[in-house]
Protein backbone atom coordinates (compact mmCIF):
# COMPACT_ATOMS: atom_id res chain seq x y z
CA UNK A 1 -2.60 12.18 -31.39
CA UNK A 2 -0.25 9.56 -29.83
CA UNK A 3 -1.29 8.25 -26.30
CA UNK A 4 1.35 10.92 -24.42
CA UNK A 5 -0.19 13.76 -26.18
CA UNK A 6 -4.07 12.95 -25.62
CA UNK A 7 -3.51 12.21 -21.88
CA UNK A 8 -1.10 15.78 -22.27
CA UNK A 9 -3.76 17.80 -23.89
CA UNK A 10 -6.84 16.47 -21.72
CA UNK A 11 -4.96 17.46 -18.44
CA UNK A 12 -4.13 21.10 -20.18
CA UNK A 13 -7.95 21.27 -21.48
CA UNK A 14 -6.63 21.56 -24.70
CA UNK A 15 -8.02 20.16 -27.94
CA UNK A 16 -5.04 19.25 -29.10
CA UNK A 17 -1.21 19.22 -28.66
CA UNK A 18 1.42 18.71 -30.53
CA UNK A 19 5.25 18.45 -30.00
CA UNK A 20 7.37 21.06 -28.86
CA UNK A 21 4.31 22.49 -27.21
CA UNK A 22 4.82 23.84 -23.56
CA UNK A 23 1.55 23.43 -21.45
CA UNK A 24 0.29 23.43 -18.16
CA UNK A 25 -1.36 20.56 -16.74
CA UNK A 26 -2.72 19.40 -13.81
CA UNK A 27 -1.30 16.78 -11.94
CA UNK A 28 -3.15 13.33 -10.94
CA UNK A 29 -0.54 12.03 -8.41
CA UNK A 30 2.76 12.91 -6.64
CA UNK A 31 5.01 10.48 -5.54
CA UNK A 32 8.30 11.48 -3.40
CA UNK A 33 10.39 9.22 -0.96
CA UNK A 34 13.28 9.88 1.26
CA UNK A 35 16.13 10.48 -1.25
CA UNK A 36 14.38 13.32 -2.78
CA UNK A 37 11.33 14.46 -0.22
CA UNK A 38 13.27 16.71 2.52
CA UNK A 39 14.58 18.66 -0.56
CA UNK A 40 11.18 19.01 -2.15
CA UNK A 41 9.71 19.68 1.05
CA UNK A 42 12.20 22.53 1.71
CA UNK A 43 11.73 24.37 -2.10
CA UNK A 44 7.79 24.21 -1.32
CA UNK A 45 8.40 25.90 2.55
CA UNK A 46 10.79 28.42 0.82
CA UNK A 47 8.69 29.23 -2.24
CA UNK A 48 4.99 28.98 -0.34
CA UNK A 49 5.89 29.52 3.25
CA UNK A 50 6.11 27.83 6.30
CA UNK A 51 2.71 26.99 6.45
CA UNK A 52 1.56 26.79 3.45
CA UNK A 53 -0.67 23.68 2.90
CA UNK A 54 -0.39 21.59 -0.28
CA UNK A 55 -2.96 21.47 -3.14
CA UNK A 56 -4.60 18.41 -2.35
CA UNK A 57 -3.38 15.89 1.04
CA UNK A 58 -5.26 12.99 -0.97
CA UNK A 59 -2.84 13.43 -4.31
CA UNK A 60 0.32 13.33 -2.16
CA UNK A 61 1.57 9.66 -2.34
CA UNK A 62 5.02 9.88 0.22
CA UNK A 63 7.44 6.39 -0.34
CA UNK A 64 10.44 5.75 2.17
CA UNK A 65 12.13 3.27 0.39
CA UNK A 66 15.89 4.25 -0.69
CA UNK A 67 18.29 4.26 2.19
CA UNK A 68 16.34 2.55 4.74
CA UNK A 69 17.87 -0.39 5.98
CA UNK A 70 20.91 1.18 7.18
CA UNK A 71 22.35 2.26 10.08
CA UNK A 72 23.68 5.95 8.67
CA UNK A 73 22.24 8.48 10.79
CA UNK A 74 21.13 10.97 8.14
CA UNK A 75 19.21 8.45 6.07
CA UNK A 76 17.16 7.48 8.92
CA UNK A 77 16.59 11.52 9.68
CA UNK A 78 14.99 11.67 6.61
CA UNK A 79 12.62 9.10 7.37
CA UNK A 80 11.37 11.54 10.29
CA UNK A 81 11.23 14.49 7.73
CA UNK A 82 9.08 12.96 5.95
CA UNK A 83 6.56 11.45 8.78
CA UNK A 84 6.53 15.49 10.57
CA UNK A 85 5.71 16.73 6.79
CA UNK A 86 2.62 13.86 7.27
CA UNK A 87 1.61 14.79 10.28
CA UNK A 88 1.50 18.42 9.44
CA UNK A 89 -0.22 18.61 6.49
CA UNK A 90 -2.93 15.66 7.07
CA UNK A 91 -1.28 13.52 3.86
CA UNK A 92 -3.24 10.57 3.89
CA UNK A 93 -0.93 8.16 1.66
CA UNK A 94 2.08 7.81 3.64
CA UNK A 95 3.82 4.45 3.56
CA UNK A 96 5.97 4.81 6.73
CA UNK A 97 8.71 2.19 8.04
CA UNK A 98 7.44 1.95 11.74
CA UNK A 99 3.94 2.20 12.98
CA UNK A 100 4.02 5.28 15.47
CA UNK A 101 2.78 8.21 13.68
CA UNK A 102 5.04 10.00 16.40
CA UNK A 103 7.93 8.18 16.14
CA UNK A 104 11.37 7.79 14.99
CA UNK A 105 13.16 5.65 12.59
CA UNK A 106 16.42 3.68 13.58
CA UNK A 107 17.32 0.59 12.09
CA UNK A 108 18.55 -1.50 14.39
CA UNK A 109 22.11 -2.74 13.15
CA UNK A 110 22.17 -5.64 16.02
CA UNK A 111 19.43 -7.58 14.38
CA UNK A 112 20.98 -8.01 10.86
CA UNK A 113 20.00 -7.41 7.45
CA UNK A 114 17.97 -10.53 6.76
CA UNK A 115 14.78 -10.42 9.18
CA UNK A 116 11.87 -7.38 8.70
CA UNK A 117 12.42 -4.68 10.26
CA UNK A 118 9.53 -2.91 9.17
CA UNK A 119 5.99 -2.50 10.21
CA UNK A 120 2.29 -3.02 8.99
CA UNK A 121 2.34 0.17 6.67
CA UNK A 122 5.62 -0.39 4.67
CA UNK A 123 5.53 -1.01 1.12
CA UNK A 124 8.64 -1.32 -0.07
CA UNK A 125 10.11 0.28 -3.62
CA UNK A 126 8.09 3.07 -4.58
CA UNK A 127 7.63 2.25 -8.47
CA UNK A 128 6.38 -1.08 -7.50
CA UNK A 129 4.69 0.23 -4.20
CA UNK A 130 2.38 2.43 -6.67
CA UNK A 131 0.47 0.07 -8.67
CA UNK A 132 0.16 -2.31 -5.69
CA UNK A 133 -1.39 0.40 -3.39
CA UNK A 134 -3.85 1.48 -5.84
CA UNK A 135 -2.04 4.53 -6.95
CA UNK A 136 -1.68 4.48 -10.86
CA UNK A 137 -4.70 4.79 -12.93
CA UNK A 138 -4.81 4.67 -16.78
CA UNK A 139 -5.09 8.75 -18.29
CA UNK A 140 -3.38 10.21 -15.35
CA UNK A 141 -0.43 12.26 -14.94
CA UNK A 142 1.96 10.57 -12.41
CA UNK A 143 5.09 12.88 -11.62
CA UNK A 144 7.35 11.46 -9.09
CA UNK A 145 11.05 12.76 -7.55
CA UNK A 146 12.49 9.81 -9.45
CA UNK A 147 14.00 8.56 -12.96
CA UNK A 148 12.08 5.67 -12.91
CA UNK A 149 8.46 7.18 -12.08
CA UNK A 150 8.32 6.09 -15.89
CA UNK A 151 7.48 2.79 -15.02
CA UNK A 152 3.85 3.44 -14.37
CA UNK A 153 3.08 4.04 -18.11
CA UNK A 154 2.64 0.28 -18.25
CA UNK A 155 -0.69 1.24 -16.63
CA UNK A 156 -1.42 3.97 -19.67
CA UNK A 157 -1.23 6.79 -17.95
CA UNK A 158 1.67 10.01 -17.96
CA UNK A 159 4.42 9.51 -15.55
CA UNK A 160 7.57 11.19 -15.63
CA UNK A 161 10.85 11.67 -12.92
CA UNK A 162 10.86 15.15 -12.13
CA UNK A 163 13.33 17.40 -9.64
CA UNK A 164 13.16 18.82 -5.89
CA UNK A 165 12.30 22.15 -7.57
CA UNK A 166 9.30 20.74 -10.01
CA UNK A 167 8.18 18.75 -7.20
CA UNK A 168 8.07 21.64 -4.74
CA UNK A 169 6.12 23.78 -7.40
CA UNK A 170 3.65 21.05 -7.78
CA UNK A 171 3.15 20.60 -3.70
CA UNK A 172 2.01 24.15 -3.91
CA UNK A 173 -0.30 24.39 -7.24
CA UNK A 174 -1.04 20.68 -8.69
CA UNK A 175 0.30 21.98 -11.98
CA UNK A 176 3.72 21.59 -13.77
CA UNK A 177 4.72 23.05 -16.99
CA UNK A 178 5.43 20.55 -19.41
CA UNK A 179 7.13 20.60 -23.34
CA UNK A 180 5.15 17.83 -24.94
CA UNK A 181 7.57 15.18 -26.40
CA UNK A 182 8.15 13.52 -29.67
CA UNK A 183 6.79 9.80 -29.67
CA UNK A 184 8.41 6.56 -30.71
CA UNK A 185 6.82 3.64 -31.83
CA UNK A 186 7.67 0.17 -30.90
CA UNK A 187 5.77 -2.13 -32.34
CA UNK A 188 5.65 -5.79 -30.97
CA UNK A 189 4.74 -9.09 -32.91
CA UNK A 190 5.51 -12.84 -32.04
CA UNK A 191 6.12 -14.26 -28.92
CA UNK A 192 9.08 -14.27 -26.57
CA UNK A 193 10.45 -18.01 -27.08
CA UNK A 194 11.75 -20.02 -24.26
CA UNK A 195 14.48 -18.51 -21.78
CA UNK A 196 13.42 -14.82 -22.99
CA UNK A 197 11.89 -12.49 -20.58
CA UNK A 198 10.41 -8.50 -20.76
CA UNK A 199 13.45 -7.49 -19.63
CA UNK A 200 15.73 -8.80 -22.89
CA UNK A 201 12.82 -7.10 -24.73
CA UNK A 202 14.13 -3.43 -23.56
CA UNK A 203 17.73 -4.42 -23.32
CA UNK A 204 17.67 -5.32 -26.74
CA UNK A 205 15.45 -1.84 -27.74
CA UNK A 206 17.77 0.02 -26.04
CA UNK A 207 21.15 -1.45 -27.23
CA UNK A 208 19.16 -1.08 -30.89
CA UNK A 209 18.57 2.99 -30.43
CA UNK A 210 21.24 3.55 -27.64
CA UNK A 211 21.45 4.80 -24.14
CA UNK A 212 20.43 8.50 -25.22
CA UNK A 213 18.22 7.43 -28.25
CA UNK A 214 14.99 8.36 -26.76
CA UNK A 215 15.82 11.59 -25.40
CA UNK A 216 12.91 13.38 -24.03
CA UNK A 217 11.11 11.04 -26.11
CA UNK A 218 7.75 9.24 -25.28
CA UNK A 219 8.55 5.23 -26.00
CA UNK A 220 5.09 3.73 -26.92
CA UNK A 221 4.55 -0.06 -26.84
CA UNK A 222 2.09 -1.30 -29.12
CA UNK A 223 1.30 -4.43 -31.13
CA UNK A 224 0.24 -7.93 -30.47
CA UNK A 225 3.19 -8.40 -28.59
CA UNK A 226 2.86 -5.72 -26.20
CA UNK A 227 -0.87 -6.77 -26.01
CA UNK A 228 -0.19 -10.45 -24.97
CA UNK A 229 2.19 -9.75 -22.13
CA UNK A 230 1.21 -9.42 -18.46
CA UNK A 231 1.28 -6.48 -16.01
CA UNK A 232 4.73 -7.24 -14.74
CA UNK A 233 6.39 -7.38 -17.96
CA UNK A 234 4.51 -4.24 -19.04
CA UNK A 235 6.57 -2.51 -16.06
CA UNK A 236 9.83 -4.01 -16.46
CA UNK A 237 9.76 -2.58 -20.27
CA UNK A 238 8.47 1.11 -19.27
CA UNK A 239 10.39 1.29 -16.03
CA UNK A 240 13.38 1.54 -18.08
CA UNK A 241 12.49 4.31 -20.80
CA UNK A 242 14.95 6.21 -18.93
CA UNK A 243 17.88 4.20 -19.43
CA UNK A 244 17.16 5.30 -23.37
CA UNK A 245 17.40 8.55 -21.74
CA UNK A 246 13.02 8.66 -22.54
CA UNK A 247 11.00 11.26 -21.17
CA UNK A 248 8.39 8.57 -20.56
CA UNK A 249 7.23 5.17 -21.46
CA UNK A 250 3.38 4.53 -22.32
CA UNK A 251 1.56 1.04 -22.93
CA UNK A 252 -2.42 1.05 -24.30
CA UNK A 253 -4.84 0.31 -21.27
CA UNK A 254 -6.23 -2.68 -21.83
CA UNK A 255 -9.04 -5.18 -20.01
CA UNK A 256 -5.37 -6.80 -18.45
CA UNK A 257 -4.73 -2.79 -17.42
CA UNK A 258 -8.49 -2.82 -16.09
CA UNK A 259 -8.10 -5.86 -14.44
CA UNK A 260 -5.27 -5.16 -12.20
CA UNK A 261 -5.98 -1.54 -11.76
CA UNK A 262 -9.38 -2.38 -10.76
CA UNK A 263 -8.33 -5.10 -8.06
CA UNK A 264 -5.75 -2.98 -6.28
CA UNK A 265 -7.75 -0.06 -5.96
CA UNK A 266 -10.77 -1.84 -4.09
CA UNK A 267 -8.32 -3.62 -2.22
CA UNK A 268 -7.30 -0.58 -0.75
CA UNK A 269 -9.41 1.98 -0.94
CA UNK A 270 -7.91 4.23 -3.62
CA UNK A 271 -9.46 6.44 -5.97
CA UNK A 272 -11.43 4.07 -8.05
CA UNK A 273 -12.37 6.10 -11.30
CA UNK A 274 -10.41 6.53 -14.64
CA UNK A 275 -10.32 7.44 -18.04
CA UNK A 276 -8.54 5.69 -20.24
CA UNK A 277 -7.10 7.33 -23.71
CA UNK A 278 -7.08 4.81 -26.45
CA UNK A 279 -4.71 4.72 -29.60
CA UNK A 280 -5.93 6.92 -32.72
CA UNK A 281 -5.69 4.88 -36.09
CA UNK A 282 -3.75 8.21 -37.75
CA UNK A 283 -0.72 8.85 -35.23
CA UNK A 284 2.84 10.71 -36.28
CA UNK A 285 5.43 9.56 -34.87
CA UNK A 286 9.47 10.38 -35.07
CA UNK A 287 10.23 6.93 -34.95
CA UNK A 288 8.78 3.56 -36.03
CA UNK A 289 10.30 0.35 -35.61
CA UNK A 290 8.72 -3.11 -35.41
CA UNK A 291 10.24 -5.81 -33.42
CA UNK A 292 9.71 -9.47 -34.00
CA UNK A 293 9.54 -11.36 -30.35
CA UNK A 294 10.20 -14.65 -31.39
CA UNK A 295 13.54 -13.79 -32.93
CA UNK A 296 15.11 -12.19 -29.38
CA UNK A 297 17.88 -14.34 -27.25
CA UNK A 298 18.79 -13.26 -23.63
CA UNK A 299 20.64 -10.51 -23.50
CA UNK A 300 22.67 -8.65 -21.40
CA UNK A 301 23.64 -4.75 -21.08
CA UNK A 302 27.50 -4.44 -20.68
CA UNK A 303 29.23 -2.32 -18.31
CA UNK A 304 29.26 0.58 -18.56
CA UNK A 305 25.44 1.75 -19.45
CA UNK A 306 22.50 0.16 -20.52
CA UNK A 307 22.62 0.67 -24.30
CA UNK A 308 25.92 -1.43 -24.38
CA UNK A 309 23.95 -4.58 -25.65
CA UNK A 310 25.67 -8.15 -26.08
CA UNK A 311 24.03 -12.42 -26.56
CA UNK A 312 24.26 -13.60 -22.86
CA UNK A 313 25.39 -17.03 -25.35
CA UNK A 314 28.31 -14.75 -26.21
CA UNK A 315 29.60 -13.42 -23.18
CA UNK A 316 31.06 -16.84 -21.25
CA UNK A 317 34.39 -16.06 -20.91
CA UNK A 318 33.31 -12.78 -18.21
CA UNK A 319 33.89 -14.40 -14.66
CA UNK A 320 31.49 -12.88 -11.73
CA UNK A 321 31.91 -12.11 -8.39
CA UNK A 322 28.47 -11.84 -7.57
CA UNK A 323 25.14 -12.07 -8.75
CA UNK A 324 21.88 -9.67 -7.66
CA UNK A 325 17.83 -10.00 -7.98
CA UNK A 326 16.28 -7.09 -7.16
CA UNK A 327 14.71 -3.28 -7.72
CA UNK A 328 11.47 -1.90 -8.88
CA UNK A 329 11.69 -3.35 -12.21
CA UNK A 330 13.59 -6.67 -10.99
CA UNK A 331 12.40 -7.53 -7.65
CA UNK A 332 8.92 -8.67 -8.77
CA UNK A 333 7.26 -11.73 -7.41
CA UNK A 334 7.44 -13.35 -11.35
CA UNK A 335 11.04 -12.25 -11.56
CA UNK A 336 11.99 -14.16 -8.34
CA UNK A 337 9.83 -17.22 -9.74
CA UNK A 338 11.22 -16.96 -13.15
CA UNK A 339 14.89 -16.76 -10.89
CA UNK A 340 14.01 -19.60 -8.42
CA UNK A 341 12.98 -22.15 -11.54
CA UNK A 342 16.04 -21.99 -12.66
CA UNK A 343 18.32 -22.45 -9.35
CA UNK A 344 16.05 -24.84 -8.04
CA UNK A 345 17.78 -27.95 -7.13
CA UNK A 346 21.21 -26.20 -7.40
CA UNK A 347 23.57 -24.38 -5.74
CA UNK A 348 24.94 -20.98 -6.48
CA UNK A 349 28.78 -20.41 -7.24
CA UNK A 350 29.08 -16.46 -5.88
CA UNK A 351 27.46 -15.09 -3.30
CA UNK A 352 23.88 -14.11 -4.34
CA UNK A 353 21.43 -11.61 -3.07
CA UNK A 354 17.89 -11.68 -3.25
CA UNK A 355 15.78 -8.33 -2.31
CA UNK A 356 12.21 -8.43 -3.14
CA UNK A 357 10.65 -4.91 -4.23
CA UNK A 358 7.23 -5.04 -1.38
CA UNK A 359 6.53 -7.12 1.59
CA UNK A 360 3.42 -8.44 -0.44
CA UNK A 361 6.57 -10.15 -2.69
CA UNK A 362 8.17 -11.07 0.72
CA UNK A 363 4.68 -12.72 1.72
CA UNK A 364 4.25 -14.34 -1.70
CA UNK A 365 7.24 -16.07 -2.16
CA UNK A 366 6.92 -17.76 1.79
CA UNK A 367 3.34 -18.75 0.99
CA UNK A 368 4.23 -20.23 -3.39
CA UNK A 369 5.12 -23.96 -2.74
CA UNK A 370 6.52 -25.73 -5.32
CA UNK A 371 6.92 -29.38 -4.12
CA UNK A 372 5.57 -28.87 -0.57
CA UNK A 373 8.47 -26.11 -0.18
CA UNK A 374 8.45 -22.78 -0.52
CA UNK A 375 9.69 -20.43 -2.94
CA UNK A 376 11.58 -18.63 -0.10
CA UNK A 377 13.09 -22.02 0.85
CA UNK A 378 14.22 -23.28 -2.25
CA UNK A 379 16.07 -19.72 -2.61
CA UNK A 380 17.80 -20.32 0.27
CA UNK A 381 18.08 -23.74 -0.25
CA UNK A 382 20.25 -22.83 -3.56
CA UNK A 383 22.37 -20.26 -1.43
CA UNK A 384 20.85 -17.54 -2.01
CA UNK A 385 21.07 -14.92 0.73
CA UNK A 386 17.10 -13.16 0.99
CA UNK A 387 16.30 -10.44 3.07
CA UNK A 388 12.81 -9.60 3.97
CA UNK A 389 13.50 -6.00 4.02
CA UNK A 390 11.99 -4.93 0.92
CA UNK A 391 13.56 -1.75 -0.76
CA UNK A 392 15.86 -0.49 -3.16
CA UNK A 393 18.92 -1.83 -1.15
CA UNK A 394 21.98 -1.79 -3.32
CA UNK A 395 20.23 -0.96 -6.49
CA UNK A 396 21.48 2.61 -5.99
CA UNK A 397 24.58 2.00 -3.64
CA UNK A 398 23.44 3.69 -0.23
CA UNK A 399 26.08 3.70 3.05
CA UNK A 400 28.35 1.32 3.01
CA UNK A 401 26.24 -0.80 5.14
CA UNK A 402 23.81 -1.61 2.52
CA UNK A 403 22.59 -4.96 2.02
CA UNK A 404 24.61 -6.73 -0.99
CA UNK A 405 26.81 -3.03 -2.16
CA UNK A 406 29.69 -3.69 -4.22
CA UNK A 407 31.85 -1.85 -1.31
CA UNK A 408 35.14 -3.58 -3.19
CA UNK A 409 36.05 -3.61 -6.78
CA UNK A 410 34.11 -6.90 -8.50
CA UNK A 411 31.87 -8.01 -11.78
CA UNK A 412 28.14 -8.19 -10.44
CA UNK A 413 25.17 -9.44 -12.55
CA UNK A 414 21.90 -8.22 -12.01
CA UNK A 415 18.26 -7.80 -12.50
CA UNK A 416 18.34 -4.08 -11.90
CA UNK A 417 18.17 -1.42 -14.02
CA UNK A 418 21.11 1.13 -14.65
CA UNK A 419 24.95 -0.20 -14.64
CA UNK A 420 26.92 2.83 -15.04
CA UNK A 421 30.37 3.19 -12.87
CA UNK A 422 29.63 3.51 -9.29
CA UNK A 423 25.61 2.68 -9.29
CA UNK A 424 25.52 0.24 -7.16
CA UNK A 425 29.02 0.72 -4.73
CA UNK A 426 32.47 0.87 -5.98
CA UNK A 427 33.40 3.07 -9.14
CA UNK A 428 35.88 0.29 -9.95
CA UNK A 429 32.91 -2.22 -10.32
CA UNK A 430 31.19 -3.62 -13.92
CA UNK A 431 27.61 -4.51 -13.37
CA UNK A 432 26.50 -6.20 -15.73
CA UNK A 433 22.11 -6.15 -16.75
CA UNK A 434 20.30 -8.72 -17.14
CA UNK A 435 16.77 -10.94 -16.71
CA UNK A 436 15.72 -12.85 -13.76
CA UNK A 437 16.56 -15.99 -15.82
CA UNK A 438 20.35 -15.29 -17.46
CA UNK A 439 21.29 -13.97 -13.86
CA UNK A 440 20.38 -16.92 -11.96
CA UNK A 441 21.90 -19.08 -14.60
CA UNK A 442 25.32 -17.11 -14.49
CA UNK A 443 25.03 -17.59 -10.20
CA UNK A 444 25.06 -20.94 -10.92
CA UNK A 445 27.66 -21.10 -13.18
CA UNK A 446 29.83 -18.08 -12.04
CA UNK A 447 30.28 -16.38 -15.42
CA UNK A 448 27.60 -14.66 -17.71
CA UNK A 449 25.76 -17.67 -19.14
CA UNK A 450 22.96 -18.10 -21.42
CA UNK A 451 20.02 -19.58 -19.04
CA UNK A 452 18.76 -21.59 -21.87
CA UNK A 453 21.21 -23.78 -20.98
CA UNK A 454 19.57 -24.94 -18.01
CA UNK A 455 15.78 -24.49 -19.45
CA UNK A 456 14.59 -27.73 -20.66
């Protein structure tokens, strides 16, 4: 069996599965945040009743993250929703913006957008949140109220987006009915030369099988390549299965997997144990493709979705407006050090934001000196506007008074992860996807350039 269906048929207790199979299986982790949680939290009251308690407090991971940093009433009320559902139902993994379990949540316009607002709990972006708390474990099933849950297969483990309603069934049971998918094989050799990051890895897999060419799909990563690269780049690559419209992504655990997964969950306490599936030497797969590493450029994904592939080298005559690090799959500490080596010592030509994914990136990048300065000074040194207030931000849109939202009509590049019309703001916008590197080269510059340009 591939690695989706062993993890798939162990949490069924089932011998075997194949695809096109519907099973039941229980459920290692649920992640919701306040986008998606009030709705979830109102199918499970509906469906179980009003006090109904869910299957297990300790598998309930809750994530404010989305539209947090903004003054709109109703986003802040669902901050609250989420803290009563805590408080009622003893959930001990709740990530919450202020410190008062009794409280309420109000961002305070007055203050700005650039200093923390935040306090000794918050984690910032749920995808990135998960791995850093201790939350994803290699051979579980992650389900999360979000498209890019997916990300967490970096860690070897099941993890899907799901709906309100699927989410509401599992509060109530732990289970979820699942049609095991089809796997594709992407096979990874060579090494990523100079100037190329994870994130031209996927852009240029997806632009090769198109936006929809992994539907309801498992995308598994295997090879030398995929072996040699580090956690970060394992979750930039699976994060965005779903822009290939995949019903997950799925890397081998590894000692590098063991590593990390082992350090995060003493750090804080999480569940500690795991079991690891490991690749069978007789897999079938729908699809299998081998890439070469060493033969990728940057790339970038043209407006308007992510399978609309194009050189960065080729793209100079497309002027910018403005230019955007951030997300669960961009807002990494690496990204913003892969970002900052290339701006260092310059200025930016457009206005440029910078939104880290936790406040553990937020804390690394003030502490990282390079040169007796740190990486948070040389940022702003360059022009870059930062904000400590970890989160999605402008990623997807929010109010109007979200930090760096294309709120006008304008050519953006960024780090994130989906680009079709009206994802980050304004319908009227192009965004434009790309890596840490080619978008802090095109800030520079002002039009989509090739960052090997400025890589020595």
């Amino acid at each position: 069996m591939t690695l989706t269906e062993k993890i798939l048929s162990r949490a069924s207790g089932k011998a075997q599965v194949q695809p096109g199979d519907n099973v039941w299986v229980n459920v290692d982790i649920l992640m919701t945040h306040d986008v998606c949680g009030p709705g979830t939290i109102g199918v499970f009251k509906r469906e179980f009743g009003k006090n109904a308690k869910v299957w297990d407090a300790k598998k309930v991971v809750i994530i404010p993250d989305h539209y947090i940093f903004t003054a709109d009433s109703m986003s802040n009320r669902n901050v609250d929703i989420l803290r009563d559902f805590v408080n009622e139902q003893g959930i001990t993994y709740f990530y919450d913006v202020i410190d008062d379990k009794n409280g309420h949540w109000k961002f305070d316009a007055s203050k700005g957008q650039l200093k923390r607002q935040y306090g000794s709990n918050f984690a910032g972006v749920c995808h990135t949140a998960l791995p850093w708390k201790g939350h994803t474990r290699p051979g579980e099933i992650l389900f999360g109220t979000d498209s890019h849950t997916c990300m967490a297969g970096a860690f070897g483990e099941f993890a899907t987006g799901i709906g309100n309603t699927d989410a509401g069934f599992i509060l109530g049971t732990g289970k979820l009915l699942v049609k095991v998918p089809e796997t594709m094989r992407f096979y990874l050799e060579g090494k990523m030369p100079r100037g190329v990051m994870a994130k031209d890895v996927i852009l240029h897999v997806i632009g090769d099988i198109g936006f929809d060419g992994a539907t309801y799909r498992a995308m598994q990563w295997e090879g030398p390549g995929a072996a040699s690269m580090d956690m970060d780049d394992r979750m930039t690559i699976a994060n965005m299965a779903i822009e290939a419209g995949g019903k997950n992504g799925i890397f081998p655990a590894d000692q590098t997997t063991f590593d990390y997964v082992n350090e995060r969950t003493k750090e804080n306490g999480t569940k500690a144990e795991y079991s690891p599936v490991e690749v069978d030497r007789d897999q079938k797969f729908v699809y299998d493709k081998t890439f070469d590493l060493s033969k990728l450029e940057p790339t970038v994904a043209m407006h308007p979705d992510p399978g609309n592939r194009a050189l960065a080298k080729d793209l100079g005559g497309i002027k910018l407006d403005r230019a955007y690090i951030g997300s669960c799959t961009g807002g990494k500490t690496s990204d913003f050090l892969a970002f900052a080596e290339i701006v260092k010592g310059h200025n930016v030509k457009i206005n440029t934001f910078g939104v880290p994914a936790t406040p553990l990136v937020v804390q690394e990048l003030k502490t990282t000196t390079w040169d007796g300065k740190s990486v948070w000074d040389l940022l702003e040194t360059a022009g870059v506007t930062m904000t400590e207030n970890a989160s999605c931000m402008a990623c997807l849109g929010g109010p109007v008074d979200t930090f760096g939202r294309l709120n006008t009509p304008m050519n953006c590049i960024s780090a994130t992860n989906r680009n079709f019309p009206g994802r980050m703001g304004s319908k009227e916008s192009k965004v434009y996807l790309a890596s840490p590197y080619t978008v802090a080269a095109s800030a520079l510059t002002g039009k989509i350039t090739d960052p090997r340009e400025f890589l020595s």
